[in-house]
PDB file of N, CA and C in Angstrom:
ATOM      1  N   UNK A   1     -55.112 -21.587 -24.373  1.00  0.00           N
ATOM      2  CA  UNK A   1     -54.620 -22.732 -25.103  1.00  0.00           C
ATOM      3  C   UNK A   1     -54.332 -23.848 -24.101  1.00  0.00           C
ATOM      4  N   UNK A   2     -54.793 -25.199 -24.256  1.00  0.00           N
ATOM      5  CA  UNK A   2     -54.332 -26.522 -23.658  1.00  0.00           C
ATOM      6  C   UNK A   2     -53.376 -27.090 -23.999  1.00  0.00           C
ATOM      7  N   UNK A   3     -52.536 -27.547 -22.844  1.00  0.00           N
ATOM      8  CA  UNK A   3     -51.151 -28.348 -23.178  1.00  0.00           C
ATOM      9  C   UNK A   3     -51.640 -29.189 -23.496  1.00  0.00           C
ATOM     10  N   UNK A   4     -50.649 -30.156 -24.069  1.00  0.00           N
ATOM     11  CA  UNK A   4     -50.651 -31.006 -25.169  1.00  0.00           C
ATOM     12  C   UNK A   4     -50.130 -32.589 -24.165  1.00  0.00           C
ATOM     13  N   UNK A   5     -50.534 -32.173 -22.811  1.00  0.00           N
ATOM     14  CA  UNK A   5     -50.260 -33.075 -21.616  1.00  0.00           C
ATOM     15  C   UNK A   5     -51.300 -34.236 -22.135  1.00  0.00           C
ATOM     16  N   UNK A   6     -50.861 -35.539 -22.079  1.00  0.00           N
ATOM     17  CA  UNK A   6     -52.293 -36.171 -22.085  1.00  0.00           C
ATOM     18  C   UNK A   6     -51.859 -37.295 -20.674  1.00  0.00           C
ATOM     19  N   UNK A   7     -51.212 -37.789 -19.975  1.00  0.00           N
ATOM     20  CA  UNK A   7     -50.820 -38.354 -19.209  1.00  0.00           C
ATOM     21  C   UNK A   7     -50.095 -37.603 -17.972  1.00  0.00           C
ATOM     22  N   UNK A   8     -50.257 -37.530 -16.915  1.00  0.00           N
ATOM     23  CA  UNK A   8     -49.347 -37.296 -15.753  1.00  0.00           C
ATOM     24  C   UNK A   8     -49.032 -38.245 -14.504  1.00  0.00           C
ATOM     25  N   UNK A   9     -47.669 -38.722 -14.520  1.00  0.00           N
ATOM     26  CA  UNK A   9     -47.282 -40.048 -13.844  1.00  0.00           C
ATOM     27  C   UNK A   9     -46.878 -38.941 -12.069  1.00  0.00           C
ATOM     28  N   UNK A  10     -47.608 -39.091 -11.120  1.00  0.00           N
ATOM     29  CA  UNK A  10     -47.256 -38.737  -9.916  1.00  0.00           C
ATOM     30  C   UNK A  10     -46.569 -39.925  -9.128  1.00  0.00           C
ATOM     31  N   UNK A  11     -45.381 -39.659  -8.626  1.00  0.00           N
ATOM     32  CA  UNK A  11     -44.768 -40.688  -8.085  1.00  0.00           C
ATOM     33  C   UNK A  11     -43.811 -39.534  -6.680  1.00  0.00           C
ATOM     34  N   UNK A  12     -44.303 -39.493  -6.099  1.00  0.00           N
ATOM     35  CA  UNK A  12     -43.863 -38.740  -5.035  1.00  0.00           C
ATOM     36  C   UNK A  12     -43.170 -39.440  -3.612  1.00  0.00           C
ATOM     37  N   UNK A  13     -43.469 -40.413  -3.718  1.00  0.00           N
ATOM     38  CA  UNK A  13     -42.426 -41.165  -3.084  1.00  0.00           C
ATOM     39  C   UNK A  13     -40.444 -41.751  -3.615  1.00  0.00           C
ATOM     40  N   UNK A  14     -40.623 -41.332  -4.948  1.00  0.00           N
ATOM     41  CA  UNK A  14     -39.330 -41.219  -5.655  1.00  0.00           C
ATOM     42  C   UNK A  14     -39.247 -39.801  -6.303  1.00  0.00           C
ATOM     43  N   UNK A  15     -39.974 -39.029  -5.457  1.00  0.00           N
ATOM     44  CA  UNK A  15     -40.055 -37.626  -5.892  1.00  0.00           C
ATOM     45  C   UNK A  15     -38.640 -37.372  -6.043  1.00  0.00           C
ATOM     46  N   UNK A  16     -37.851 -36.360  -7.483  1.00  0.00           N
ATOM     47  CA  UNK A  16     -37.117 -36.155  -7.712  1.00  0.00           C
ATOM     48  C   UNK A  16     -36.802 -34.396  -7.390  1.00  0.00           C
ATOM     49  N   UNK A  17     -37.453 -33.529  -6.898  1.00  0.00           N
ATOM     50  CA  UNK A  17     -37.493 -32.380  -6.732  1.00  0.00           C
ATOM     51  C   UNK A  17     -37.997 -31.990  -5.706  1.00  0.00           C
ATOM     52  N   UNK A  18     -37.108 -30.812  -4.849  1.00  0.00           N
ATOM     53  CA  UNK A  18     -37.752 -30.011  -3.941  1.00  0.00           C
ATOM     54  C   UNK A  18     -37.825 -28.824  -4.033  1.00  0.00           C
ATOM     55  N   UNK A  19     -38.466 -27.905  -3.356  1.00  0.00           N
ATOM     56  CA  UNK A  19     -38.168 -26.156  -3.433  1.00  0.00           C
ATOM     57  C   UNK A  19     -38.188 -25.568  -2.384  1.00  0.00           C
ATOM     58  N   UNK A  20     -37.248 -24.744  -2.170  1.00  0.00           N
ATOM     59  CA  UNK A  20     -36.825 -24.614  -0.573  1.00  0.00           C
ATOM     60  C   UNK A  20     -36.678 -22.894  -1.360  1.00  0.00           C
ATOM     61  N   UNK A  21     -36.568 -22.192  -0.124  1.00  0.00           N
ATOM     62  CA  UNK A  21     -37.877 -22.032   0.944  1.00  0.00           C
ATOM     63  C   UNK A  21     -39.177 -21.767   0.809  1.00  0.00           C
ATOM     64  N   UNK A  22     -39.795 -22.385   1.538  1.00  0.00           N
ATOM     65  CA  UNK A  22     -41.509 -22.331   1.004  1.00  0.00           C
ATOM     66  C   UNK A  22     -42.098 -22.358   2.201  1.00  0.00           C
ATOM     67  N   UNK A  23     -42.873 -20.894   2.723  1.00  0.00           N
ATOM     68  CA  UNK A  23     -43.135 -20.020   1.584  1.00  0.00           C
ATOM     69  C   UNK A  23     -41.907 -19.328   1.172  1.00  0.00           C
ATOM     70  N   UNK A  24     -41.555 -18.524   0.210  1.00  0.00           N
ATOM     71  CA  UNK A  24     -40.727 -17.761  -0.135  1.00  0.00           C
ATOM     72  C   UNK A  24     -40.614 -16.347  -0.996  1.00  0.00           C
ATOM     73  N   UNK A  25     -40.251 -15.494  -0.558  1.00  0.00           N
ATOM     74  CA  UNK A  25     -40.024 -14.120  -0.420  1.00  0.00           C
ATOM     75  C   UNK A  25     -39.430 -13.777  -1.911  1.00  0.00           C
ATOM     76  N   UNK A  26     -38.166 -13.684  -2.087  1.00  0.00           N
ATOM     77  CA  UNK A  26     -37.461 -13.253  -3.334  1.00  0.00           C
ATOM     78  C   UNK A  26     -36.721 -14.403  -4.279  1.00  0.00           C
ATOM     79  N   UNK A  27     -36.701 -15.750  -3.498  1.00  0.00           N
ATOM     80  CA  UNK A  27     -35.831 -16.404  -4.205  1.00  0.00           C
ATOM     81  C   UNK A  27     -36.308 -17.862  -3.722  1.00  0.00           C
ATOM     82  N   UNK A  28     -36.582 -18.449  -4.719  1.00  0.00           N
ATOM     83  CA  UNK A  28     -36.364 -20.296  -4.379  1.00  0.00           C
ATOM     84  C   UNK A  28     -35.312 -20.630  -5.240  1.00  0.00           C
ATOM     85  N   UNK A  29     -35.097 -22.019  -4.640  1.00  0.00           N
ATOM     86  CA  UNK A  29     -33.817 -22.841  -4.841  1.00  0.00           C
ATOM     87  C   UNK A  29     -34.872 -24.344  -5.398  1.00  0.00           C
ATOM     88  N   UNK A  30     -34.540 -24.418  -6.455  1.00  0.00           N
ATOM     89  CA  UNK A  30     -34.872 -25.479  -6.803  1.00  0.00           C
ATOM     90  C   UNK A  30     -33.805 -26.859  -6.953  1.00  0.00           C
ATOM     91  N   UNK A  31     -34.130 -27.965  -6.339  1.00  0.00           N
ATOM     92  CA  UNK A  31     -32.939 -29.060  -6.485  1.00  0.00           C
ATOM     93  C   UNK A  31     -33.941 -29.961  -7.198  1.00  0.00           C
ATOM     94  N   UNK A  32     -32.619 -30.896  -8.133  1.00  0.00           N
ATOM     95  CA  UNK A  32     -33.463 -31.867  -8.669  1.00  0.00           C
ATOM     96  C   UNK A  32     -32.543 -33.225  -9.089  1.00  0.00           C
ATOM     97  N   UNK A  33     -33.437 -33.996  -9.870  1.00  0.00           N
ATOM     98  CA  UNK A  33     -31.762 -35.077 -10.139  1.00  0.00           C
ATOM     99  C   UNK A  33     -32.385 -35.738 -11.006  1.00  0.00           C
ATOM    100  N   UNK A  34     -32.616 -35.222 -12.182  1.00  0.00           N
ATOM    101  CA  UNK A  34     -33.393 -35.312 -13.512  1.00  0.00           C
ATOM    102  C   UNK A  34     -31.602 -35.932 -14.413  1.00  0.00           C
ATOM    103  N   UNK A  35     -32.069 -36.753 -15.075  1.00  0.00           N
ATOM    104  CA  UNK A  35     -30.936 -37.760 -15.560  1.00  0.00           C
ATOM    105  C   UNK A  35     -30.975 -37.407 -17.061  1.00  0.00           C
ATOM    106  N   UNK A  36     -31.783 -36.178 -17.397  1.00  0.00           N
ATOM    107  CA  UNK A  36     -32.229 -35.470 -18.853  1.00  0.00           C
ATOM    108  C   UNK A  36     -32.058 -34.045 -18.887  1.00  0.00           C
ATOM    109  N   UNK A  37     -31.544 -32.974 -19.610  1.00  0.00           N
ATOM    110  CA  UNK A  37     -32.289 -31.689 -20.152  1.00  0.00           C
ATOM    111  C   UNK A  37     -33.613 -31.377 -20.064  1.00  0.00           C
ATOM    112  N   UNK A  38     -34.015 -30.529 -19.470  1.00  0.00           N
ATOM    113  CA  UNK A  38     -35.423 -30.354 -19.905  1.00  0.00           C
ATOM    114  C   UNK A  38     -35.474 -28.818 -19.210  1.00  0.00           C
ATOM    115  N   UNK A  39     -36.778 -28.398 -18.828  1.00  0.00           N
ATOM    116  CA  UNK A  39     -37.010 -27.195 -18.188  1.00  0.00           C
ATOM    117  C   UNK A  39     -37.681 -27.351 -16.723  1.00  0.00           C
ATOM    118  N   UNK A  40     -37.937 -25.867 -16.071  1.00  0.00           N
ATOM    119  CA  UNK A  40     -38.785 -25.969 -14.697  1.00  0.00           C
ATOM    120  C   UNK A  40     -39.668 -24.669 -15.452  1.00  0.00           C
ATOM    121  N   UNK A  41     -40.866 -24.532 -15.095  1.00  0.00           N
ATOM    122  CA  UNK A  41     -41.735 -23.565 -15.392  1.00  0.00           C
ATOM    123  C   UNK A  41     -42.500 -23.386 -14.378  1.00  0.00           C
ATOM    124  N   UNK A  42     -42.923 -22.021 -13.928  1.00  0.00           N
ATOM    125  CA  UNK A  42     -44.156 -21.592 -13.161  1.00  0.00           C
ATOM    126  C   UNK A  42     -45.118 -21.044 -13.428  1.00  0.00           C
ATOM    127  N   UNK A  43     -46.332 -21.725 -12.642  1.00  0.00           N
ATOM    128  CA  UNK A  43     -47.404 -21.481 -13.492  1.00  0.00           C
ATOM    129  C   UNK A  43     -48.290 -20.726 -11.966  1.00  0.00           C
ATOM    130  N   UNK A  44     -49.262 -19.659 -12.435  1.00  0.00           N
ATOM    131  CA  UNK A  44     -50.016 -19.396 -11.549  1.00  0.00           C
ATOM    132  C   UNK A  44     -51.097 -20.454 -10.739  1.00  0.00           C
ATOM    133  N   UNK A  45     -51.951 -20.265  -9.520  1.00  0.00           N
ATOM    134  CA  UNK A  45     -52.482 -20.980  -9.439  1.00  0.00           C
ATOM    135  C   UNK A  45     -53.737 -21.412 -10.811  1.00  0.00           C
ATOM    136  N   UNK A  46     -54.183 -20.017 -11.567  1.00  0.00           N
ATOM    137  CA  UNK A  46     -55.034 -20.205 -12.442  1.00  0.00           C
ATOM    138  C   UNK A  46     -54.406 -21.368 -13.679  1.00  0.00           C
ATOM    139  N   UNK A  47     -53.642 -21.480 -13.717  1.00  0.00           N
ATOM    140  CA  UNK A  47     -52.290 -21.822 -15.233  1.00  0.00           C
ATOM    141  C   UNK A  47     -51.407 -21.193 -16.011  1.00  0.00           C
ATOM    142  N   UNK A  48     -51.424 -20.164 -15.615  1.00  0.00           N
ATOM    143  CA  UNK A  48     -51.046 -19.323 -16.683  1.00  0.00           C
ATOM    144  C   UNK A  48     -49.366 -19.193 -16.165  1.00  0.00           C
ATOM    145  N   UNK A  49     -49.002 -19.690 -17.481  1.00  0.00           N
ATOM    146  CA  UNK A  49     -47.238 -19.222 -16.896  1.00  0.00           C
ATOM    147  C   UNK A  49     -46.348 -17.774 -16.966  1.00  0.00           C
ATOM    148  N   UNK A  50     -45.698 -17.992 -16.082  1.00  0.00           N
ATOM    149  CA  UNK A  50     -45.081 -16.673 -15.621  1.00  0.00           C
ATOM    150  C   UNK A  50     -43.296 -16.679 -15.676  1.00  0.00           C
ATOM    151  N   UNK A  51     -43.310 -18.138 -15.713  1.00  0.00           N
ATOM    152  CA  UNK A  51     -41.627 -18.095 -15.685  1.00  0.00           C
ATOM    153  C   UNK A  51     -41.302 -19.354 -16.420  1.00  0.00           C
ATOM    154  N   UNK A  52     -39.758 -19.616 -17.063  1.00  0.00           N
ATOM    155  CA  UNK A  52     -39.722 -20.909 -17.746  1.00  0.00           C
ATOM    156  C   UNK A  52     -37.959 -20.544 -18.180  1.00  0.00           C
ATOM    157  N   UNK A  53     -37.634 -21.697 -17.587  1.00  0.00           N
ATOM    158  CA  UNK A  53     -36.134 -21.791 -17.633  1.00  0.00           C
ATOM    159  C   UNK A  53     -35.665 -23.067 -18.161  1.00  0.00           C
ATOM    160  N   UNK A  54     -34.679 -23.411 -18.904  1.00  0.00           N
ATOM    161  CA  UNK A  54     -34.044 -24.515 -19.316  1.00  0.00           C
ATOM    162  C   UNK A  54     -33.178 -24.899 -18.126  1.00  0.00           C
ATOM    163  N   UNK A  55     -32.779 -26.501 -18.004  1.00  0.00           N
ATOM    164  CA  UNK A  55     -31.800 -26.750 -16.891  1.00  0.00           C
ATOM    165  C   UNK A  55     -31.050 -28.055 -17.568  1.00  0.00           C
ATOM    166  N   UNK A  56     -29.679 -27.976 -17.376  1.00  0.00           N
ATOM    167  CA  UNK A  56     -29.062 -29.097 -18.287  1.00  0.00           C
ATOM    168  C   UNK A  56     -28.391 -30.302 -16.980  1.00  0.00           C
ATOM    169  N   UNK A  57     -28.631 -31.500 -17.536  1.00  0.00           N
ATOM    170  CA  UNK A  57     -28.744 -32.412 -16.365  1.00  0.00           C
ATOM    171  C   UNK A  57     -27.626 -32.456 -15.558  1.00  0.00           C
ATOM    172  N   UNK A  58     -26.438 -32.211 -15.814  1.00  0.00           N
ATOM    173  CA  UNK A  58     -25.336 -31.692 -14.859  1.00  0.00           C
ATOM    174  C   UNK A  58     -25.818 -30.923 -13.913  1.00  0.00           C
ATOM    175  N   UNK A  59     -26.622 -30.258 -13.791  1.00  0.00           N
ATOM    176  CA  UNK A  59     -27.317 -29.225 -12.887  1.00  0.00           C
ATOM    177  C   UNK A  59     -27.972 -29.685 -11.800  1.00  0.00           C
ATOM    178  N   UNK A  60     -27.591 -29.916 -10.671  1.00  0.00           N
ATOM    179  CA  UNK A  60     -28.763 -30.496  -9.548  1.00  0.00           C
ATOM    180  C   UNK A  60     -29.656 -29.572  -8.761  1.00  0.00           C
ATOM    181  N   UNK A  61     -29.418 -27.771  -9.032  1.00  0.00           N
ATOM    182  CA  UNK A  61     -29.746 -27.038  -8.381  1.00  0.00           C
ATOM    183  C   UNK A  61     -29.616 -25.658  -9.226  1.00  0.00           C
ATOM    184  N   UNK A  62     -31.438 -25.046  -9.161  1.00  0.00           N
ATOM    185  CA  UNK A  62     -31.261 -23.626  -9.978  1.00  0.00           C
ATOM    186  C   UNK A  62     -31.976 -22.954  -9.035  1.00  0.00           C
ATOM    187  N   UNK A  63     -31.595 -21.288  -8.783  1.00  0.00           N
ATOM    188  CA  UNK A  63     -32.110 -20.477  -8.025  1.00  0.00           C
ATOM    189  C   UNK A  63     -32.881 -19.716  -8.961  1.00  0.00           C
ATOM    190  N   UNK A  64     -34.137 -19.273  -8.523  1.00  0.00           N
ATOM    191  CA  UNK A  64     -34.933 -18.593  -9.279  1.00  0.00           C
ATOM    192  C   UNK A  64     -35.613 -17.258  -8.345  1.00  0.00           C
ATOM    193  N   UNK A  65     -35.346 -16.249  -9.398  1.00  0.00           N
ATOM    194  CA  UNK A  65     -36.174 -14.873  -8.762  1.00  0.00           C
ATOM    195  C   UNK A  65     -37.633 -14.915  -8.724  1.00  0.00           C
ATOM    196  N   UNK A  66     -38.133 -14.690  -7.503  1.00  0.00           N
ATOM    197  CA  UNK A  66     -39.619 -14.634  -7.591  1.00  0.00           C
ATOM    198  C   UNK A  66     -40.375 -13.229  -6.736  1.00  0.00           C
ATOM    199  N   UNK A  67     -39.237 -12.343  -6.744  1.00  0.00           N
ATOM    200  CA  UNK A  67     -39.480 -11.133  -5.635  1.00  0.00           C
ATOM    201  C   UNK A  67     -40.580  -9.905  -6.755  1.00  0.00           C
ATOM    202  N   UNK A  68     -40.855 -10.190  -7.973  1.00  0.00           N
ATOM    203  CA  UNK A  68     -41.845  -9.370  -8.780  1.00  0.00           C
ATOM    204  C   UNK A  68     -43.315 -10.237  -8.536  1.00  0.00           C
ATOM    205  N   UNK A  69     -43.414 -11.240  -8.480  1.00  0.00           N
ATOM    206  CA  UNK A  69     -44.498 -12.130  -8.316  1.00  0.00           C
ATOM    207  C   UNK A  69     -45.402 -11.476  -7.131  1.00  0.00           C
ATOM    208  N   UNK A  70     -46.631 -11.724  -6.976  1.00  0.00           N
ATOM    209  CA  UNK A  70     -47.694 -11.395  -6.397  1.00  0.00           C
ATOM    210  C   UNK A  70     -47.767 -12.536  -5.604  1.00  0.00           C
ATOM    211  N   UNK A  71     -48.435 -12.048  -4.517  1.00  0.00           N
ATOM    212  CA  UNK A  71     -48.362 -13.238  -3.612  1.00  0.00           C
ATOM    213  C   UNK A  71     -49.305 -13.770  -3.663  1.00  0.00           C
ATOM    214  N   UNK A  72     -49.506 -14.996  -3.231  1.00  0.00           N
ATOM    215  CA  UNK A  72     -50.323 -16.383  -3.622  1.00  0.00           C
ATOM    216  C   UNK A  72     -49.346 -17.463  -3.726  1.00  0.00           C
ATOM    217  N   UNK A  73     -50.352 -19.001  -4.216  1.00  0.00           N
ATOM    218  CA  UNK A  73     -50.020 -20.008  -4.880  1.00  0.00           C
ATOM    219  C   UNK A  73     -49.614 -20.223  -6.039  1.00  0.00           C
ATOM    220  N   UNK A  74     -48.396 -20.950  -6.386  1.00  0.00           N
ATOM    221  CA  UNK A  74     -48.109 -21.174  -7.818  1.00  0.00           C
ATOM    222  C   UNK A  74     -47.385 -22.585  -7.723  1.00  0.00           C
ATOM    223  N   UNK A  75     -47.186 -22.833  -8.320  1.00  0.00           N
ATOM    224  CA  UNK A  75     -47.304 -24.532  -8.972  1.00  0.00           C
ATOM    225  C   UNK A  75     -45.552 -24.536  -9.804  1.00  0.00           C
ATOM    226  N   UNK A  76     -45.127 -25.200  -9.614  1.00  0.00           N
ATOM    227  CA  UNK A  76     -43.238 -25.279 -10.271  1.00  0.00           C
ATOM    228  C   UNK A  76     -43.288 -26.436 -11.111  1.00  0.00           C
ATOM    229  N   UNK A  77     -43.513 -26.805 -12.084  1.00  0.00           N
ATOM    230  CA  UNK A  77     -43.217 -27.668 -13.247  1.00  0.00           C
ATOM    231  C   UNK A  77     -41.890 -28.071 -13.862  1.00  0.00           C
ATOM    232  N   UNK A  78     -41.340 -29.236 -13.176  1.00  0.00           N
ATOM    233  CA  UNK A  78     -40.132 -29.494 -13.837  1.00  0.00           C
ATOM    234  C   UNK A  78     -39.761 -31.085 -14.916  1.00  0.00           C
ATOM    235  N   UNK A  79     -40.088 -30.422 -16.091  1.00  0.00           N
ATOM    236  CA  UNK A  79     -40.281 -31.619 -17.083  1.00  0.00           C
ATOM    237  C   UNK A  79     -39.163 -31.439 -18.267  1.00  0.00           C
ATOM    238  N   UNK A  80     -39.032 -33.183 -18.360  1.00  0.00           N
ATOM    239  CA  UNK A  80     -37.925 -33.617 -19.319  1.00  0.00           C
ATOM    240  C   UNK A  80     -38.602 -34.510 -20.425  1.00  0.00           C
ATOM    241  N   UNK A  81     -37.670 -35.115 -21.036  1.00  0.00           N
ATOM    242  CA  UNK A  81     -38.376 -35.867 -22.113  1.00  0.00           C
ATOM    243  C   UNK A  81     -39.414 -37.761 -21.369  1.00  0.00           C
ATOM    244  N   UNK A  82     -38.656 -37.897 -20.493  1.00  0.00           N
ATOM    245  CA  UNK A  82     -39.497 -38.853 -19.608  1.00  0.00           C
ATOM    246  C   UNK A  82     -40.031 -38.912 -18.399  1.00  0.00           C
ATOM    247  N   UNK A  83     -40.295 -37.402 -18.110  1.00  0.00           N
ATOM    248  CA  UNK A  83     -40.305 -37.485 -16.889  1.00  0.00           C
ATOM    249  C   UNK A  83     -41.373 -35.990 -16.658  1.00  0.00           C
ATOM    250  N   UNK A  84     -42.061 -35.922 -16.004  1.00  0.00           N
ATOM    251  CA  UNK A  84     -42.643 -34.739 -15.587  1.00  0.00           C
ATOM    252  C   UNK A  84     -43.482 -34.458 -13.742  1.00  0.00           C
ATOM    253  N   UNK A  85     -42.791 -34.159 -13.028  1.00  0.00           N
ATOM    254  CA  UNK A  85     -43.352 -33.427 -11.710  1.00  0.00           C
ATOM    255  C   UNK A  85     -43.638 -31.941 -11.171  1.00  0.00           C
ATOM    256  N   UNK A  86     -44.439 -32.171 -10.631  1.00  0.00           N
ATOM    257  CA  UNK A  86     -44.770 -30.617 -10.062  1.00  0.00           C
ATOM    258  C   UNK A  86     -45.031 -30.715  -8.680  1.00  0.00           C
ATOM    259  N   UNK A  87     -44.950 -29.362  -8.149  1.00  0.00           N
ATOM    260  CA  UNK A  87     -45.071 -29.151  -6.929  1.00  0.00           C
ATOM    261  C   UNK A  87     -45.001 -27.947  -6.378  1.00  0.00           C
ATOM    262  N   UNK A  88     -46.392 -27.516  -5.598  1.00  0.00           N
ATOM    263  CA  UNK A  88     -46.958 -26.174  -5.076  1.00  0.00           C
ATOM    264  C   UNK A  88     -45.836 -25.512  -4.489  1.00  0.00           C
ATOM    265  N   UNK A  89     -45.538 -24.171  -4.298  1.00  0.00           N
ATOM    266  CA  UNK A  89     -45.168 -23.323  -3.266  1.00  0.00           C
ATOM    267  C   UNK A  89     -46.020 -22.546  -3.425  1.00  0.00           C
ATOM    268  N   UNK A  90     -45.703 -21.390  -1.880  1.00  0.00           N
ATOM    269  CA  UNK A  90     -46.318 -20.501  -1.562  1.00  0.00           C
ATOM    270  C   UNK A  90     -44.838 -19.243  -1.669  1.00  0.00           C
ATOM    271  N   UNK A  91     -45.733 -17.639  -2.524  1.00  0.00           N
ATOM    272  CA  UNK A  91     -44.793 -16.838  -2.560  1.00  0.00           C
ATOM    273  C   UNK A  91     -45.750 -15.515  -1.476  1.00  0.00           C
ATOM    274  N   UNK A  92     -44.619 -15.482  -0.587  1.00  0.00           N
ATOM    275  CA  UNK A  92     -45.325 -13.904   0.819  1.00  0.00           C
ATOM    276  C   UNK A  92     -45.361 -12.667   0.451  1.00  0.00           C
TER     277      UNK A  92
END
């Protein structure tokens, strides 16, 4: 099935998100400073998602388990109602 994406605004110089540590083993830390509700999702390198969490904008920082994951590339999706970025890590 295709998301229902029809636009993606990359602005990475006012990039609002990082993910530390990368590569990473059992756990990333996601920070962000999203001024909305919305979620972070991970998607394989193919697309296919594997994880998907809500984050409420009080929140500048969620830790996420990734120690069942297979190692490779995967892609972190963190989208709100105006806003949508992503950005690769690597899991060892």
């Amino acid at each position: 099935e295709y998301s229902k994406t029809v636009m993606v605004r990359y602005t990475a110089k006012n990039s609002s998100l990082t993910i530390f540590p990368n590569p990473a083993v059992n756990q990333i830390t996601v920070t962000h400073t999203s001024k909305e509700n919305g979620t972070i999702s991970i998607h394989t390198a193919q697309g296919l998602l594997v994880k998907k969490v809500a984050f409420d904008r009080s929140v500048t920082q969620t830790s996420m388990d990734v120690s069942a994951f297979a190692k490779g590339v995967y892609y972190l999706v963190m989208e709100s109602v105006s806003e949508k970025v992503s950005k690769l890590f690597i899991v060892k």
